[in-house]
C-alpha atoms as a PDB file:
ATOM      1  CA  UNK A   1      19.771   3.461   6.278  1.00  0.00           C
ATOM      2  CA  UNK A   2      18.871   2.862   9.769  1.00  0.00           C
ATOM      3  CA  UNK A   3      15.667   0.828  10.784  1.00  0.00           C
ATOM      4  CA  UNK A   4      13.097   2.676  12.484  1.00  0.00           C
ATOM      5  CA  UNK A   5      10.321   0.970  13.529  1.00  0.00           C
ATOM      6  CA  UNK A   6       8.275   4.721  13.919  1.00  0.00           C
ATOM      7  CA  UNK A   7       7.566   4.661  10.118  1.00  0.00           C
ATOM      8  CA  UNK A   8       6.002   1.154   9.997  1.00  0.00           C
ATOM      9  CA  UNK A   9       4.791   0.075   6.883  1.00  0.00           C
ATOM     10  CA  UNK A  10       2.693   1.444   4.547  1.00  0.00           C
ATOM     11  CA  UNK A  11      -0.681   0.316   3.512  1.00  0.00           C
ATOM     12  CA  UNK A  12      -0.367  -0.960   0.176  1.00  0.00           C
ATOM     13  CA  UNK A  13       2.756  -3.370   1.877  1.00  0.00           C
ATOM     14  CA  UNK A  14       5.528  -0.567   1.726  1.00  0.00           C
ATOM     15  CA  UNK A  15       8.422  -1.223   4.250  1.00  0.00           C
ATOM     16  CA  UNK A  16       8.804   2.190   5.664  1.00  0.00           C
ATOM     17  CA  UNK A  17      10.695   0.972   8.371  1.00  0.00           C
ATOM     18  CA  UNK A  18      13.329   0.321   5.862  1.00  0.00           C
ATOM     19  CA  UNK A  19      13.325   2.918   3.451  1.00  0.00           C
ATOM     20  CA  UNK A  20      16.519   4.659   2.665  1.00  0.00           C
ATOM     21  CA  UNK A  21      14.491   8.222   1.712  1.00  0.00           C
ATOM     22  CA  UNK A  22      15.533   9.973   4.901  1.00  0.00           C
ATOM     23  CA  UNK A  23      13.186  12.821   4.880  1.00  0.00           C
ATOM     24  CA  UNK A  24      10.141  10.523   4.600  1.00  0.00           C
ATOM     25  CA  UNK A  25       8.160   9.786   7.822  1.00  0.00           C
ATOM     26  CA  UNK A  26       6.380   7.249   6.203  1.00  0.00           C
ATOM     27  CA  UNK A  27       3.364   6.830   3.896  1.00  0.00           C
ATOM     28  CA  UNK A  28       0.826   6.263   7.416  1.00  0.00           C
ATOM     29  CA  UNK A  29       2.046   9.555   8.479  1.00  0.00           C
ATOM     30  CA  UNK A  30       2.327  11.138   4.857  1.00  0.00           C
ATOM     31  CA  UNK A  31      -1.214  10.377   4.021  1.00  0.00           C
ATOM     32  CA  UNK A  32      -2.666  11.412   7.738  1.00  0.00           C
ATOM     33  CA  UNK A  33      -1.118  14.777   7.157  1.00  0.00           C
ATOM     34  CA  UNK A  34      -2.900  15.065   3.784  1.00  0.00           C
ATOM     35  CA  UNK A  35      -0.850  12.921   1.212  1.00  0.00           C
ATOM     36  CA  UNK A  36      -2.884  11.946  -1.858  1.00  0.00           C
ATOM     37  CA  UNK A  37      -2.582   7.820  -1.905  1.00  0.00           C
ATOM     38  CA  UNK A  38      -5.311   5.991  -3.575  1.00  0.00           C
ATOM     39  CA  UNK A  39      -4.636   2.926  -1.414  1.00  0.00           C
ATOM     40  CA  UNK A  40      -4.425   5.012   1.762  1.00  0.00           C
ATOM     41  CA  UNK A  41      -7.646   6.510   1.269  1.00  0.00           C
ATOM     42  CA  UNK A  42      -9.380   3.116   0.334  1.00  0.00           C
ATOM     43  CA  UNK A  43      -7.699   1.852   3.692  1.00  0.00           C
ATOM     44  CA  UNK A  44      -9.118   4.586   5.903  1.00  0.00           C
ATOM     45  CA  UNK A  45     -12.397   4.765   4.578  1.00  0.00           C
ATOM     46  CA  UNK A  46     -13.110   0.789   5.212  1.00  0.00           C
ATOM     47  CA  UNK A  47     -11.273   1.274   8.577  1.00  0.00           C
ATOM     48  CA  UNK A  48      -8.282  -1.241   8.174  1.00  0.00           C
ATOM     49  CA  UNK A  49      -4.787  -1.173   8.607  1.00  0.00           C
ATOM     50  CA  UNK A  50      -3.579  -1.947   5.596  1.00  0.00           C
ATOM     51  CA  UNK A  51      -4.433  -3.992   2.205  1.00  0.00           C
ATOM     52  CA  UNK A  52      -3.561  -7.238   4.064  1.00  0.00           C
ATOM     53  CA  UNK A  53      -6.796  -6.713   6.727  1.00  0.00           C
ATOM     54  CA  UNK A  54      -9.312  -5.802   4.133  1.00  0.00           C
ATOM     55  CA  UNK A  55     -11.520  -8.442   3.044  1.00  0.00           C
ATOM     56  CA  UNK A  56     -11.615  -7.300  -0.500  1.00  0.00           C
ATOM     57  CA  UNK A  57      -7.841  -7.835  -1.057  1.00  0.00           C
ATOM     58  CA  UNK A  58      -6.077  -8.356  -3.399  1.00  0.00           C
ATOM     59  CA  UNK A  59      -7.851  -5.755  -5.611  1.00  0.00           C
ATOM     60  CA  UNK A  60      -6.638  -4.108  -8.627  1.00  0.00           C
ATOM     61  CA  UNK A  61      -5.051  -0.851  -7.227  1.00  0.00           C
ATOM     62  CA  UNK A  62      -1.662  -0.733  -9.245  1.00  0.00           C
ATOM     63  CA  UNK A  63       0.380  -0.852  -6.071  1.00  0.00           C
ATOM     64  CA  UNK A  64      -0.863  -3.868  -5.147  1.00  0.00           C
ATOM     65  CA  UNK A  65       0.431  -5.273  -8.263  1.00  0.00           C
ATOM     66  CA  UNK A  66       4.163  -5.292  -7.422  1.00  0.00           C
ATOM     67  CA  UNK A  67       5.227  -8.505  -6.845  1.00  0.00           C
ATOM     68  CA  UNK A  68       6.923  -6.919  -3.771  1.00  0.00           C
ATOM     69  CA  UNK A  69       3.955  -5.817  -2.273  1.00  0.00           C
ATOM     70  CA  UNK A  70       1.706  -8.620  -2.836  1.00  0.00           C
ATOM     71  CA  UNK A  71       4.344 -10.867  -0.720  1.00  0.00           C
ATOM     72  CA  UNK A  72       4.364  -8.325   2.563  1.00  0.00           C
ATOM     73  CA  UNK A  73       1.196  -8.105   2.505  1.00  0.00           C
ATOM     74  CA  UNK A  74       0.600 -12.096   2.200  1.00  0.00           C
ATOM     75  CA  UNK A  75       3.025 -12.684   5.021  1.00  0.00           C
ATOM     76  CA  UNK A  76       1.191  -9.776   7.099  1.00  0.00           C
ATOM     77  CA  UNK A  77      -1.906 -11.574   6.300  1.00  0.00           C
ATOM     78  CA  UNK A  78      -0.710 -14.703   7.768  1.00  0.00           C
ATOM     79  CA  UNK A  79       1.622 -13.566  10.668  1.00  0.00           C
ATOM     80  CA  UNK A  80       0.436 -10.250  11.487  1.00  0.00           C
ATOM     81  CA  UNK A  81       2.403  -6.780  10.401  1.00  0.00           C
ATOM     82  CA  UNK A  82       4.891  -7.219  13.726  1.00  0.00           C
ATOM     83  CA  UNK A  83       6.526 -10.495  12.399  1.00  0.00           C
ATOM     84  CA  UNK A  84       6.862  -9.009   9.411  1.00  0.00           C
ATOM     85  CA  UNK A  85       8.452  -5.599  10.842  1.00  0.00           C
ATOM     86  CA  UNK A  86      10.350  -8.456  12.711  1.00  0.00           C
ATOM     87  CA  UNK A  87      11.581 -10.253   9.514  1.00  0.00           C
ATOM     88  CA  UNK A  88      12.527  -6.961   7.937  1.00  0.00           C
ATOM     89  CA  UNK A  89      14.621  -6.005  10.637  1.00  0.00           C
ATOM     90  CA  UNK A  90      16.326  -9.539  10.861  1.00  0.00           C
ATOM     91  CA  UNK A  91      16.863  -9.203   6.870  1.00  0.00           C
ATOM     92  CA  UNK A  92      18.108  -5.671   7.234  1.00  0.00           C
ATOM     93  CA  UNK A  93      20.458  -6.871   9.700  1.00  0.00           C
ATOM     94  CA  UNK A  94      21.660  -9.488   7.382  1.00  0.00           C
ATOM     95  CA  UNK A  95      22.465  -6.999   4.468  1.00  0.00           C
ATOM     96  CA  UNK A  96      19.090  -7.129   2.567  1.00  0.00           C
ATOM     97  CA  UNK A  97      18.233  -4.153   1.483  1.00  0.00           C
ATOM     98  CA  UNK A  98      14.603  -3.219   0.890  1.00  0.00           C
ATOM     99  CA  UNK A  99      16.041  -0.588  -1.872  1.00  0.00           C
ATOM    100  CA  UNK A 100      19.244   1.266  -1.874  1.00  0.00           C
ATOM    101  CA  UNK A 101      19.980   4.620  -1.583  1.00  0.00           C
ATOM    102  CA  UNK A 102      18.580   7.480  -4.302  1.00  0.00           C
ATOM    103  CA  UNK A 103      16.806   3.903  -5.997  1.00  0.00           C
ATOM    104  CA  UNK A 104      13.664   2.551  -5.508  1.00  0.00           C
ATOM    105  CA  UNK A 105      14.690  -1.225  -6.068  1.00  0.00           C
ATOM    106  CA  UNK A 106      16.849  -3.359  -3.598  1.00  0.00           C
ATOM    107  CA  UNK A 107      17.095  -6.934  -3.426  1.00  0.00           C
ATOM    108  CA  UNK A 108      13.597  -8.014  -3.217  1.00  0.00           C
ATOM    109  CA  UNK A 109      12.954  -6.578  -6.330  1.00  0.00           C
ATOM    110  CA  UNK A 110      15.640  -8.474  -8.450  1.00  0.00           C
ATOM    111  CA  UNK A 111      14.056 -11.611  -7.501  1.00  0.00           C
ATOM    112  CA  UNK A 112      11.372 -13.200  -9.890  1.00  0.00           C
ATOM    113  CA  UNK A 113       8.187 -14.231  -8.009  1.00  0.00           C
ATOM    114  CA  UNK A 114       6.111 -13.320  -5.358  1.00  0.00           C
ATOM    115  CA  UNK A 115       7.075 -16.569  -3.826  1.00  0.00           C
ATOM    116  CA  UNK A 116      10.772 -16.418  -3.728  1.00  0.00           C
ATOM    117  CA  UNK A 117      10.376 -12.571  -1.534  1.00  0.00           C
ATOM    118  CA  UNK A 118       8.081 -14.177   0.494  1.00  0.00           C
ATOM    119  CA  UNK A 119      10.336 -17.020   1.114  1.00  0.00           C
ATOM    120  CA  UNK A 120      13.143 -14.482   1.991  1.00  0.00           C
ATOM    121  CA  UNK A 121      11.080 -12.943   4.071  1.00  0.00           C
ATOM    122  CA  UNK A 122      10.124 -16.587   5.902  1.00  0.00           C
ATOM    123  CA  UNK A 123      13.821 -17.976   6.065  1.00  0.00           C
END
């Protein structure tokens, strides 16, 4: 999978820009043409770009319960969702995949805590 940058991430902390599923345009797309996404919704209706700008995050919205997640969206929180698009594509670059093909799990997943993808995503 190539990076493109056009998909961006997803609110909950999805890497779109990374994603192997080729037909997807990405969850900010998916949900402004109509998608259902709980976290999408809550997003647009408080006006923020994602779960890392809201001030009530983290909440309890299963998505933001993936280890995965929580990380992006810390390191979005802290850097701002470009360095992380940034650090994705350096990663990507460098063989990390965000999930392979026809899976939904890629190396960030295998590792054990929040901390240690965060640190990958830092180093």
């Amino acid at each position: 999978m190539d990076f493109c940058e056009e998909r961006g991430l997803g609110y909950c902390g999805f890497a779109c820009v990374v994603c192997s599923f080729k037909d997807c345009p990405g969850c900010a797309k998916k949900i402004a043409d109509g998608d259902e996404c709980a976290v999408g919704r809550c997003a647009a209706q408080k006006g923020v770009d994602g779960c890392y700008a809201c001030p009530d995050y983290p909440c309890d919205k299963e998505l933001l319960k993936n280890k995965r997640n929580k990380a992006f969206n810390r390191y979005a929180r802290e850097f701002g969702t470009q360095e992380l698009i940034k650090r994705l594509q350096i990663n990507h670059k460098n063989g990390i995949m965000y999930h392979k093909p026809n899976n939904q799990t890629g190396d960030y997943d295998v590792l054990e805590t929040e901390e240690e993808i965060y640190q990958l995503l830092a180093n």
